[in-house]
PDB file of N, CA and C in Angstrom:
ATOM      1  N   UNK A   1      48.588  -7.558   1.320  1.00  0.00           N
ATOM      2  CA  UNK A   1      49.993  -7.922   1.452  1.00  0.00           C
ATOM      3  C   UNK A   1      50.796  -6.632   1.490  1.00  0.00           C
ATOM      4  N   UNK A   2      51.098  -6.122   2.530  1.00  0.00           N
ATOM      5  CA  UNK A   2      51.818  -4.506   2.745  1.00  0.00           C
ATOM      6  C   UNK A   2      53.108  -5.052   2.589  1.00  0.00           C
ATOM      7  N   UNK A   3      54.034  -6.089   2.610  1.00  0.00           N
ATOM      8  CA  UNK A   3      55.406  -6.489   2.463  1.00  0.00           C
ATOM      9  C   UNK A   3      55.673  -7.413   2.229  1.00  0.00           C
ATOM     10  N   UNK A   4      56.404  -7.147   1.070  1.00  0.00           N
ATOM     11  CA  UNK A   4      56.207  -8.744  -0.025  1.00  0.00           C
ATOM     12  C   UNK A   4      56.950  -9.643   0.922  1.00  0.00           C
ATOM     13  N   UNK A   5      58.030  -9.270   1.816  1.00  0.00           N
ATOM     14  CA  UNK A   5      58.860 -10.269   2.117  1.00  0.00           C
ATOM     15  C   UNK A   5      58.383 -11.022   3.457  1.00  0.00           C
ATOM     16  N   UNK A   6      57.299 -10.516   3.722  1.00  0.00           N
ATOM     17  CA  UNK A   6      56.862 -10.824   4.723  1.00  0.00           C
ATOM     18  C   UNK A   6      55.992 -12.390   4.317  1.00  0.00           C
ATOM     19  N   UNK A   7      55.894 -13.139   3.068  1.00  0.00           N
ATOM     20  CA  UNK A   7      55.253 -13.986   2.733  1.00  0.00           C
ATOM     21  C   UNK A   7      56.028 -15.296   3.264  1.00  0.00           C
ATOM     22  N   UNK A   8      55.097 -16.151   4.053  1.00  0.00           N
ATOM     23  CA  UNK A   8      55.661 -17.029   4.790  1.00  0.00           C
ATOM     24  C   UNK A   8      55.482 -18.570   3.850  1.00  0.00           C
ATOM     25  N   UNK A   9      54.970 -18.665   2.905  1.00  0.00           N
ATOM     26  CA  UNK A   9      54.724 -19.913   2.350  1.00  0.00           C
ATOM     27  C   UNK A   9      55.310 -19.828   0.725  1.00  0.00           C
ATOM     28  N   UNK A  10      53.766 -20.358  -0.048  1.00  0.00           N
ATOM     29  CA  UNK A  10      53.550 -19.859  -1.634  1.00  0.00           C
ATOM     30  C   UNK A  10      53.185 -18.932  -2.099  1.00  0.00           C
ATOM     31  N   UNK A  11      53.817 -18.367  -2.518  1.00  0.00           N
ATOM     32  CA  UNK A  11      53.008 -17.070  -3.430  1.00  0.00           C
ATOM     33  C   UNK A  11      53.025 -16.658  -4.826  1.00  0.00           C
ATOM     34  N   UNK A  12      52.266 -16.427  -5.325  1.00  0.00           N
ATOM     35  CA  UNK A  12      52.163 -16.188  -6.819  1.00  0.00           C
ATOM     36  C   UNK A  12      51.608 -15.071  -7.197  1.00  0.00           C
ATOM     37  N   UNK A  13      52.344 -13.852  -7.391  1.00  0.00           N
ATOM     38  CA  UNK A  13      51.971 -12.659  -7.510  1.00  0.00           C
ATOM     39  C   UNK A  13      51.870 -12.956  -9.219  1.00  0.00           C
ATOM     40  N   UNK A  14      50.408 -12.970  -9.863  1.00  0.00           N
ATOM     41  CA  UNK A  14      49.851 -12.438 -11.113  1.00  0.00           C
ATOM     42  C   UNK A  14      48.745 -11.439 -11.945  1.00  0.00           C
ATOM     43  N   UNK A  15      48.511 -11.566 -12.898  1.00  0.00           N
ATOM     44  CA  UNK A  15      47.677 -11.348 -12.945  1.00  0.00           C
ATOM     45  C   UNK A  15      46.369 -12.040 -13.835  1.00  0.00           C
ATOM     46  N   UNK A  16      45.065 -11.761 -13.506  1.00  0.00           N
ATOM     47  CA  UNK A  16      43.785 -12.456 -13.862  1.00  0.00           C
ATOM     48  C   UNK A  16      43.808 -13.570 -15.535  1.00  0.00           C
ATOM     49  N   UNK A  17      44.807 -12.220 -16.294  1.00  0.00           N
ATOM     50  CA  UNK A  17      44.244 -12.151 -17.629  1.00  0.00           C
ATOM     51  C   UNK A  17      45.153 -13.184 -18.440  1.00  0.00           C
ATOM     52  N   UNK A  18      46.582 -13.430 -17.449  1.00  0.00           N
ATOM     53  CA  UNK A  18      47.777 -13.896 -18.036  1.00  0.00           C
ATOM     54  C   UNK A  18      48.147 -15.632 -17.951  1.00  0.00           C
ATOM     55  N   UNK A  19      48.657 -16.034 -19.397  1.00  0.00           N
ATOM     56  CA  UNK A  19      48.194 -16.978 -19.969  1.00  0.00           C
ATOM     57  C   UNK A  19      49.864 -18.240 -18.760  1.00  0.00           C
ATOM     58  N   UNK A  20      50.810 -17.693 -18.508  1.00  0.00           N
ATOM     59  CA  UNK A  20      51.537 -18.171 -17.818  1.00  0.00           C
ATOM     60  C   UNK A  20      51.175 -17.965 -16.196  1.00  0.00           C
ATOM     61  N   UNK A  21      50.318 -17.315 -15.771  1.00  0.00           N
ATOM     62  CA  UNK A  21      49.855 -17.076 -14.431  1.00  0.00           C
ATOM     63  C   UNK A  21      48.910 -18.509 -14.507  1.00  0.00           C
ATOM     64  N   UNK A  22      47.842 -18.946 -15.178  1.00  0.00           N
ATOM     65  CA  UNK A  22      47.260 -19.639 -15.317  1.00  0.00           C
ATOM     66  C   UNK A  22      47.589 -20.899 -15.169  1.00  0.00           C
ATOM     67  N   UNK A  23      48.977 -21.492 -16.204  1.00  0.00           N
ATOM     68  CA  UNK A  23      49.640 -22.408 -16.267  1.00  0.00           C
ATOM     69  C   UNK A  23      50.508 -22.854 -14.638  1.00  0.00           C
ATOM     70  N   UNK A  24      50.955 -21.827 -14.281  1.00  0.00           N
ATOM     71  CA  UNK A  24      51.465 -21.664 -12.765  1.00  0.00           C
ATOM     72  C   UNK A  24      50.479 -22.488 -11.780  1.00  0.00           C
ATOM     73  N   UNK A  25      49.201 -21.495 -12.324  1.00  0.00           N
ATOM     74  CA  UNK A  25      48.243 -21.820 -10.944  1.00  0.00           C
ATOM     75  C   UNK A  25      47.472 -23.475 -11.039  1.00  0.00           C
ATOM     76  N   UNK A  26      47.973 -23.731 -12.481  1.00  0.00           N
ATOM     77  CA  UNK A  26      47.293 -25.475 -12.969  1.00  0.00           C
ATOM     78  C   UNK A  26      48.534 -26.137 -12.483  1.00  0.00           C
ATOM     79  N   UNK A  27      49.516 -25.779 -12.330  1.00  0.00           N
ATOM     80  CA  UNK A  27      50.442 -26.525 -12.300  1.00  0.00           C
ATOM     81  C   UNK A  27      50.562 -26.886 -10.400  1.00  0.00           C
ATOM     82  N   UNK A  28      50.109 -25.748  -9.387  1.00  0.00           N
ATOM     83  CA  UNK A  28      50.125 -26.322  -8.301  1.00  0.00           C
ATOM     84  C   UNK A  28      49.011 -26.628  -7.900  1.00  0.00           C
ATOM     85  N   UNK A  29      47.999 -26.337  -8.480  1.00  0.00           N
ATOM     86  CA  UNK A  29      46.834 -27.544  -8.122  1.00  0.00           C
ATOM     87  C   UNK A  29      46.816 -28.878  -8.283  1.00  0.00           C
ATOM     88  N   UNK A  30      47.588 -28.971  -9.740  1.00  0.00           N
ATOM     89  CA  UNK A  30      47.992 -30.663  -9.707  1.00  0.00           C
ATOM     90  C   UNK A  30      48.365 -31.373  -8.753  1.00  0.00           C
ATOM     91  N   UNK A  31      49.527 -30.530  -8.040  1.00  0.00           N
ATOM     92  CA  UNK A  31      50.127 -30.990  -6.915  1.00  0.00           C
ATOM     93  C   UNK A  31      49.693 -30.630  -5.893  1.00  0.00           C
ATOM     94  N   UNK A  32      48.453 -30.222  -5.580  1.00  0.00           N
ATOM     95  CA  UNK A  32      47.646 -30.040  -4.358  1.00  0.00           C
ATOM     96  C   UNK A  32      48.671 -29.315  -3.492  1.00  0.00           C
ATOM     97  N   UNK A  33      48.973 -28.301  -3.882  1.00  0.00           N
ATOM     98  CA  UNK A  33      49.967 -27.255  -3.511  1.00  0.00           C
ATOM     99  C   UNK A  33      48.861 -26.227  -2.517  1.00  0.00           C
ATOM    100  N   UNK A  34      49.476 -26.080  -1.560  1.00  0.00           N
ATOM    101  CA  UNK A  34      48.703 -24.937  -0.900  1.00  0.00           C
ATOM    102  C   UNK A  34      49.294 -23.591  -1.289  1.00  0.00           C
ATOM    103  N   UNK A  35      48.991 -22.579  -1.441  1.00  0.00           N
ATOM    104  CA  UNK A  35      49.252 -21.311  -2.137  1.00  0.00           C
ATOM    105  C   UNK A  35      48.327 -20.136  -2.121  1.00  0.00           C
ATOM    106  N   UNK A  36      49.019 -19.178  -1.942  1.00  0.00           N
ATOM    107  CA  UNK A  36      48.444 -17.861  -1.807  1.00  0.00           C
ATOM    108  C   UNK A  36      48.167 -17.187  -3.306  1.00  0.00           C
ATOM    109  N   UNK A  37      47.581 -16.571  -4.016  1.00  0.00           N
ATOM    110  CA  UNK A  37      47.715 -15.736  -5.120  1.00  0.00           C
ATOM    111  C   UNK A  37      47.352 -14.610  -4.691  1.00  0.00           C
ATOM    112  N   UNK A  38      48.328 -13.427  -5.206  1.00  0.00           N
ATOM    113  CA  UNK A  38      48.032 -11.763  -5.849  1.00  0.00           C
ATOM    114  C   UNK A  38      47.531 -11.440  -6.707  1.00  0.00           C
ATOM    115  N   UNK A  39      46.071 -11.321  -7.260  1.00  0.00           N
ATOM    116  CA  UNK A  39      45.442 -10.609  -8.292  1.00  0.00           C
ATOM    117  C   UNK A  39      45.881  -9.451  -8.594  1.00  0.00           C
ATOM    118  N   UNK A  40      47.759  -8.963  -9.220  1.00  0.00           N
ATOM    119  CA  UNK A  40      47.742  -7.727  -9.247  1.00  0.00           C
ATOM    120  C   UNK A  40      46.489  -6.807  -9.793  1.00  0.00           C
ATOM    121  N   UNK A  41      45.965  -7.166 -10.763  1.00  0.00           N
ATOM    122  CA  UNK A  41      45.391  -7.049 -11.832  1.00  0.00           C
ATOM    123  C   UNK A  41      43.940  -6.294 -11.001  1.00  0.00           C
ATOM    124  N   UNK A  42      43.789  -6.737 -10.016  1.00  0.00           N
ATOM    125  CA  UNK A  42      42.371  -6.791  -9.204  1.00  0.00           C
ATOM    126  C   UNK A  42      42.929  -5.638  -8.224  1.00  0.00           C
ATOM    127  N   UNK A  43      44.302  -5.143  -8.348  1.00  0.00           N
ATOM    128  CA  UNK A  43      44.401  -4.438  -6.904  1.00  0.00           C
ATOM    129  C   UNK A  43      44.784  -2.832  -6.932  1.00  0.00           C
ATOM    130  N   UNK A  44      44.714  -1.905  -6.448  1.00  0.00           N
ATOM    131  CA  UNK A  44      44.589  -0.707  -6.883  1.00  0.00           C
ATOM    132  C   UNK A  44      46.047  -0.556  -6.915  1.00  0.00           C
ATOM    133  N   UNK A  45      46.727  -1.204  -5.539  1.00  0.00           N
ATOM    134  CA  UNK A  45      48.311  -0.934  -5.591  1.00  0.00           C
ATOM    135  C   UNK A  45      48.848  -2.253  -6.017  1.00  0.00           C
ATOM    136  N   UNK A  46      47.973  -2.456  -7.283  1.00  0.00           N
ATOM    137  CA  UNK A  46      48.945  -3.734  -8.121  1.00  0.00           C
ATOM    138  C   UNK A  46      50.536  -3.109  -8.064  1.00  0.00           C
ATOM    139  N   UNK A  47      50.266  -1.838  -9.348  1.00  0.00           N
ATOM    140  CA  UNK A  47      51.736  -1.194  -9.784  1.00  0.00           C
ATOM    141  C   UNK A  47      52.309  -1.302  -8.840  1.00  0.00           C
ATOM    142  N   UNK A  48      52.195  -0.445  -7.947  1.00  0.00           N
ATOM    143  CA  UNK A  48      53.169  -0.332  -6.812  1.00  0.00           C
ATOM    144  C   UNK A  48      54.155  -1.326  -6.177  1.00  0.00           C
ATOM    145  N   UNK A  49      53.235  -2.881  -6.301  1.00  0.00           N
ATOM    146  CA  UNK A  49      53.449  -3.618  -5.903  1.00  0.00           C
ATOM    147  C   UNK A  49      54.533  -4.722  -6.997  1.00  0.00           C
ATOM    148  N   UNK A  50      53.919  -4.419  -8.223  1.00  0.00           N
ATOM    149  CA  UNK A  50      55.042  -4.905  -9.219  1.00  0.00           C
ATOM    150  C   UNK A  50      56.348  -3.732  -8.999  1.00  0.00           C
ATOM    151  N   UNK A  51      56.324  -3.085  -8.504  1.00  0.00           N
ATOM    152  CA  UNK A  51      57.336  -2.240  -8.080  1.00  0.00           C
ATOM    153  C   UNK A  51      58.642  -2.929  -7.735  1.00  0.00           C
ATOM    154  N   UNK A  52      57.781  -2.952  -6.020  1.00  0.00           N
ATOM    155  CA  UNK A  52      58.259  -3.330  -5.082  1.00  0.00           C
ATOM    156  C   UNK A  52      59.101  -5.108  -5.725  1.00  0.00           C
ATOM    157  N   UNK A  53      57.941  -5.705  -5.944  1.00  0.00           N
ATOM    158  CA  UNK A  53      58.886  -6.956  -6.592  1.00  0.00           C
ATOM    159  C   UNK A  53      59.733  -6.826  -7.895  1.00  0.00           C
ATOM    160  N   UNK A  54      60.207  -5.310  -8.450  1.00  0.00           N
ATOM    161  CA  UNK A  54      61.144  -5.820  -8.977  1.00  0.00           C
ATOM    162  C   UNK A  54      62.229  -5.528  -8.275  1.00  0.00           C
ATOM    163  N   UNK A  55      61.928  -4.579  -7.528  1.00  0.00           N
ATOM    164  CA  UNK A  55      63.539  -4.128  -6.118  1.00  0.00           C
ATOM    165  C   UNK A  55      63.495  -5.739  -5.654  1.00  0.00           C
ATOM    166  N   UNK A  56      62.698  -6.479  -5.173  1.00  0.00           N
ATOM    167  CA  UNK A  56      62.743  -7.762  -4.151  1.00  0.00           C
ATOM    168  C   UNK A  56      63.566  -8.627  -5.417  1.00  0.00           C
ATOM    169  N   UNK A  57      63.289  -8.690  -6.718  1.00  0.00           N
ATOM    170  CA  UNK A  57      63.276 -10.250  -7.217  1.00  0.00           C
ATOM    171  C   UNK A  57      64.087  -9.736  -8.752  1.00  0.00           C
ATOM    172  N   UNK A  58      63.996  -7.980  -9.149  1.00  0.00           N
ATOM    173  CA  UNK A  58      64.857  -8.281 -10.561  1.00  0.00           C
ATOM    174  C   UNK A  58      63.780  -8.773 -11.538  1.00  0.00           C
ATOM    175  N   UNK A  59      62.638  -8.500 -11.152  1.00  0.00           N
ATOM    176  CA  UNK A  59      61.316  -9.563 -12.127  1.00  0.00           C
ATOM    177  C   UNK A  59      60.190  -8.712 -11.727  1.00  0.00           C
ATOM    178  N   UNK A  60      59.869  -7.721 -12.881  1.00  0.00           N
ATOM    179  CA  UNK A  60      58.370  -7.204 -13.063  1.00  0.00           C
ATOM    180  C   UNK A  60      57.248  -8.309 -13.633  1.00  0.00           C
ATOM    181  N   UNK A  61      57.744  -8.269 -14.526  1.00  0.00           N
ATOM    182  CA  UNK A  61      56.916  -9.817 -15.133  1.00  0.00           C
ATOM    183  C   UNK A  61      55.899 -10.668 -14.417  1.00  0.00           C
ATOM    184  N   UNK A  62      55.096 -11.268 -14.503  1.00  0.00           N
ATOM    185  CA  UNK A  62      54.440 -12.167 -13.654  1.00  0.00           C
ATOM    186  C   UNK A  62      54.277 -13.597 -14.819  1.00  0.00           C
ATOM    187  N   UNK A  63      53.674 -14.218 -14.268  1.00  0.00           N
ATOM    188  CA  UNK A  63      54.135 -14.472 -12.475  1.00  0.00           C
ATOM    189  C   UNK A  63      55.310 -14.305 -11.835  1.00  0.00           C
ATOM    190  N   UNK A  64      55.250 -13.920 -11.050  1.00  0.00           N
ATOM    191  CA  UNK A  64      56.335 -13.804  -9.800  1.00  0.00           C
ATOM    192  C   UNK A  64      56.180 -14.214  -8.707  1.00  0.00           C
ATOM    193  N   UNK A  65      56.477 -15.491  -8.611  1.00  0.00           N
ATOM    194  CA  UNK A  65      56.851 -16.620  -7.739  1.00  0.00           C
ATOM    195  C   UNK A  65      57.645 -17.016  -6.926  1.00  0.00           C
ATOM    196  N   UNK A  66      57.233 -16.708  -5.381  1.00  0.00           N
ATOM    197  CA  UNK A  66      58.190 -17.187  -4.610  1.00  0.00           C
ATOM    198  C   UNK A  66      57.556 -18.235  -3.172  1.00  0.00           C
ATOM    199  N   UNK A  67      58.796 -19.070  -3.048  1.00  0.00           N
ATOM    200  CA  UNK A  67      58.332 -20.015  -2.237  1.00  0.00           C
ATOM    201  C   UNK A  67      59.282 -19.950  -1.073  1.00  0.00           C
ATOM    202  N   UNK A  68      58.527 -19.552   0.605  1.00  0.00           N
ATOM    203  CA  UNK A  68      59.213 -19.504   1.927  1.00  0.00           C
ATOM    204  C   UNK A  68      60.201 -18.275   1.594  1.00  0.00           C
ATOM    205  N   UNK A  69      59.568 -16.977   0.943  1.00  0.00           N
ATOM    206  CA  UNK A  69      60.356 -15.843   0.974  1.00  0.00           C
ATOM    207  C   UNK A  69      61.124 -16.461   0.183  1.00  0.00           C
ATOM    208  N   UNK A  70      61.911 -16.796  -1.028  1.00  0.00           N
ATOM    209  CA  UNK A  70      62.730 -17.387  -1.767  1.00  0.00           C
ATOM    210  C   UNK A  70      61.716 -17.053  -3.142  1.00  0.00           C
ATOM    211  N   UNK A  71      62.676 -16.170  -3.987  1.00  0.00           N
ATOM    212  CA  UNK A  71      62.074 -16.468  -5.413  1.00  0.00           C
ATOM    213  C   UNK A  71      62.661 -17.356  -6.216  1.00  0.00           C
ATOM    214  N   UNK A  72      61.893 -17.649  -6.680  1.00  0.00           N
ATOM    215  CA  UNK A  72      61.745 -18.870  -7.868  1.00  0.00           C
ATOM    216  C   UNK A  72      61.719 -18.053  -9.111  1.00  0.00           C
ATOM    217  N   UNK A  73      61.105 -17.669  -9.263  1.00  0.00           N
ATOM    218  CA  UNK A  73      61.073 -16.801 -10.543  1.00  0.00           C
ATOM    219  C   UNK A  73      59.663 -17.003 -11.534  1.00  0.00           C
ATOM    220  N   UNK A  74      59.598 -17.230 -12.935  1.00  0.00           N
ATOM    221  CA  UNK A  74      57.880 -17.050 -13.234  1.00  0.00           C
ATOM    222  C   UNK A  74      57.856 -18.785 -13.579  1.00  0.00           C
ATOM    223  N   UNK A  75      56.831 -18.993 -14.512  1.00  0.00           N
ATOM    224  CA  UNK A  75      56.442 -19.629 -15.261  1.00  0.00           C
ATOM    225  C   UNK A  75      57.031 -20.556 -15.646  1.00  0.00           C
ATOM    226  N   UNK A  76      57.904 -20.134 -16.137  1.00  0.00           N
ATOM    227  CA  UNK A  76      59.251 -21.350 -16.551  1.00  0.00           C
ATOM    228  C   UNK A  76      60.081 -21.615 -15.746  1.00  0.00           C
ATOM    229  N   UNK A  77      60.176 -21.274 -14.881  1.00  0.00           N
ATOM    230  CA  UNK A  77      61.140 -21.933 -13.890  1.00  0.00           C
ATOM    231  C   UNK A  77      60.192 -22.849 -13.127  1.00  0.00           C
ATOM    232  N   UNK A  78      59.249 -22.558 -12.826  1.00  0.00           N
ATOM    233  CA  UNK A  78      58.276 -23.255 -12.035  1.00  0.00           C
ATOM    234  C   UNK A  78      58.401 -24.845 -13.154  1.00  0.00           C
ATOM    235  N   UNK A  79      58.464 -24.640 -14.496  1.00  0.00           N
ATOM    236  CA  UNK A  79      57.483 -26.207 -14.671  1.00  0.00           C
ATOM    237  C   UNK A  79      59.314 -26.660 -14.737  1.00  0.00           C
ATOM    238  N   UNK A  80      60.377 -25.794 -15.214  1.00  0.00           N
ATOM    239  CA  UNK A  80      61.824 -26.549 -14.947  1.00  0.00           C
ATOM    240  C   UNK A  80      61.710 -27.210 -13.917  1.00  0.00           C
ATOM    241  N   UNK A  81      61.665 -26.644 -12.727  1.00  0.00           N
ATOM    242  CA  UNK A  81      61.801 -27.280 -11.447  1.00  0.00           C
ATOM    243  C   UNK A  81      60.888 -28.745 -11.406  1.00  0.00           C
ATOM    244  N   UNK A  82      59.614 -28.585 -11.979  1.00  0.00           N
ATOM    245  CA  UNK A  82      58.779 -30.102 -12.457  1.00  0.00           C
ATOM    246  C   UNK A  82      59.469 -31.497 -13.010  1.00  0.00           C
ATOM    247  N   UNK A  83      60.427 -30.355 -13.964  1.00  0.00           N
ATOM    248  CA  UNK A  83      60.745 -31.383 -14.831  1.00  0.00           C
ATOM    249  C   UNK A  83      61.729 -32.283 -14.610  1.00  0.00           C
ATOM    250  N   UNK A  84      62.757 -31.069 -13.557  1.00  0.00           N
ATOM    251  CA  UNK A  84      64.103 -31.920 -13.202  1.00  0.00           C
ATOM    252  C   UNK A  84      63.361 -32.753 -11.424  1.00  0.00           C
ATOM    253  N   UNK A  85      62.093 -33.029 -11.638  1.00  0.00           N
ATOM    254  CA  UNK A  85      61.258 -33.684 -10.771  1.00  0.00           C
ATOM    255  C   UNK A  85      62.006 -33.282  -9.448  1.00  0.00           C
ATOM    256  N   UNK A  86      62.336 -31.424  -9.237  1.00  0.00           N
ATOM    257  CA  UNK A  86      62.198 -31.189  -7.710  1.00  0.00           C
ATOM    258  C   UNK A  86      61.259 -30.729  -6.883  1.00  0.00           C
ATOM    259  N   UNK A  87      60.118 -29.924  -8.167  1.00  0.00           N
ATOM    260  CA  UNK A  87      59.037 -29.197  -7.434  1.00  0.00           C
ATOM    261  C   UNK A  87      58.908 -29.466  -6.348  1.00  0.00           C
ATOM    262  N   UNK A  88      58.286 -30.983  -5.965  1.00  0.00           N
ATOM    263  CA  UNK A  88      57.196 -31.166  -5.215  1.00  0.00           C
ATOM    264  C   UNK A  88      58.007 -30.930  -3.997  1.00  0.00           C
ATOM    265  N   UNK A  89      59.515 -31.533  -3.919  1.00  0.00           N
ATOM    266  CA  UNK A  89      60.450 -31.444  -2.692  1.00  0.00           C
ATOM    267  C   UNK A  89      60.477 -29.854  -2.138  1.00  0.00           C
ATOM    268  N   UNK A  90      60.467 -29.411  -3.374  1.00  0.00           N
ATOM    269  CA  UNK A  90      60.636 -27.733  -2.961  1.00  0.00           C
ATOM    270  C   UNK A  90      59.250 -27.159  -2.258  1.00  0.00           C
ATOM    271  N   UNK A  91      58.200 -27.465  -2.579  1.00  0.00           N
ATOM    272  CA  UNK A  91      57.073 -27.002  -2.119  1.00  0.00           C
ATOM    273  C   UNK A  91      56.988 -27.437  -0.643  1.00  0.00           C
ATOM    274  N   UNK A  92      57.457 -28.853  -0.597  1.00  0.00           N
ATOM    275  CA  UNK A  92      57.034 -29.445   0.380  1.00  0.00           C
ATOM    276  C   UNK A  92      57.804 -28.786   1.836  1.00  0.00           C
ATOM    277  N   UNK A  93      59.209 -27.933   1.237  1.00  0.00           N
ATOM    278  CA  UNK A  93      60.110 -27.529   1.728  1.00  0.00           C
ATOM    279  C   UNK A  93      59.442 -26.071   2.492  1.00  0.00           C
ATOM    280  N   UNK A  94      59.038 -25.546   1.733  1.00  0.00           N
ATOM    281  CA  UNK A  94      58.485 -24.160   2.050  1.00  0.00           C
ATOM    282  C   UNK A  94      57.385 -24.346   2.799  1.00  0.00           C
ATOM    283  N   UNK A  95      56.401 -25.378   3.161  1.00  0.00           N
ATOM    284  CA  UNK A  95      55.418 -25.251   3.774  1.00  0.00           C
ATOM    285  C   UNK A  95      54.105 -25.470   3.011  1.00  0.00           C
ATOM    286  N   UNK A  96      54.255 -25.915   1.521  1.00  0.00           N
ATOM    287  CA  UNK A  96      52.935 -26.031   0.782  1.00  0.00           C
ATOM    288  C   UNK A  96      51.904 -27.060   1.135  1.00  0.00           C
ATOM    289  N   UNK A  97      52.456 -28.294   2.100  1.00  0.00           N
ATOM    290  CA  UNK A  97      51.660 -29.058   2.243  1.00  0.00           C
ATOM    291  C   UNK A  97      51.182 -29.483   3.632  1.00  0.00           C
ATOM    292  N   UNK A  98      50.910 -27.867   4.506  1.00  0.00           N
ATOM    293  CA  UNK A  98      50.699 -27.932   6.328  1.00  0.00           C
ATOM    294  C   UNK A  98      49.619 -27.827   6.399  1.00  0.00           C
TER     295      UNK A  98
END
């Protein structure tokens, strides 16, 4: 991924070890979410790349979540959006289910 903004769907930039990356990634399998993940954790230009997404998004943190170039933000916004039952509209919006 040479440009974050160049992400055309789901994406979930995390990493391996992290206990809200996890929850993220259970949470769109439930919903048979199609989705990309970033193993920062796995990548040599992780840093760099948490860099770059905090110039893009204001959010080093991971997960860092964005859907159709649009951030969402981590963990908790993801299951908010569940709760006020828009997720699935939103996913469906970005392209998660082509």
């Amino acid at each position: 991924m040479a440009n974050v903004k160049e992400v055309q769907r789901i994406i979930d930039n995390n990493n391996t070890w992290c206990p809200y990356c996890k929850a993220t990634k259970a949470k769109l399998n439930e919903l048979k979410a199609q989705y990309e993940v970033v193993e920062l954790d796995n990548r040599n230009d992780g840093d760099d790349l948490q860099d770059a997404l905090l110039e893009i998004s204001g959010q080093r943190s991971v997960p860092n979540i964005f859907f159709a170039q649009q951030h969402v933000g981590g963990n908790s916004d993801l299951q908010e959006l569940d709760k006020r039952g828009v997720l699935k509209s939103r996913l469906e919006e970005a392209g998660a289910y082509a």
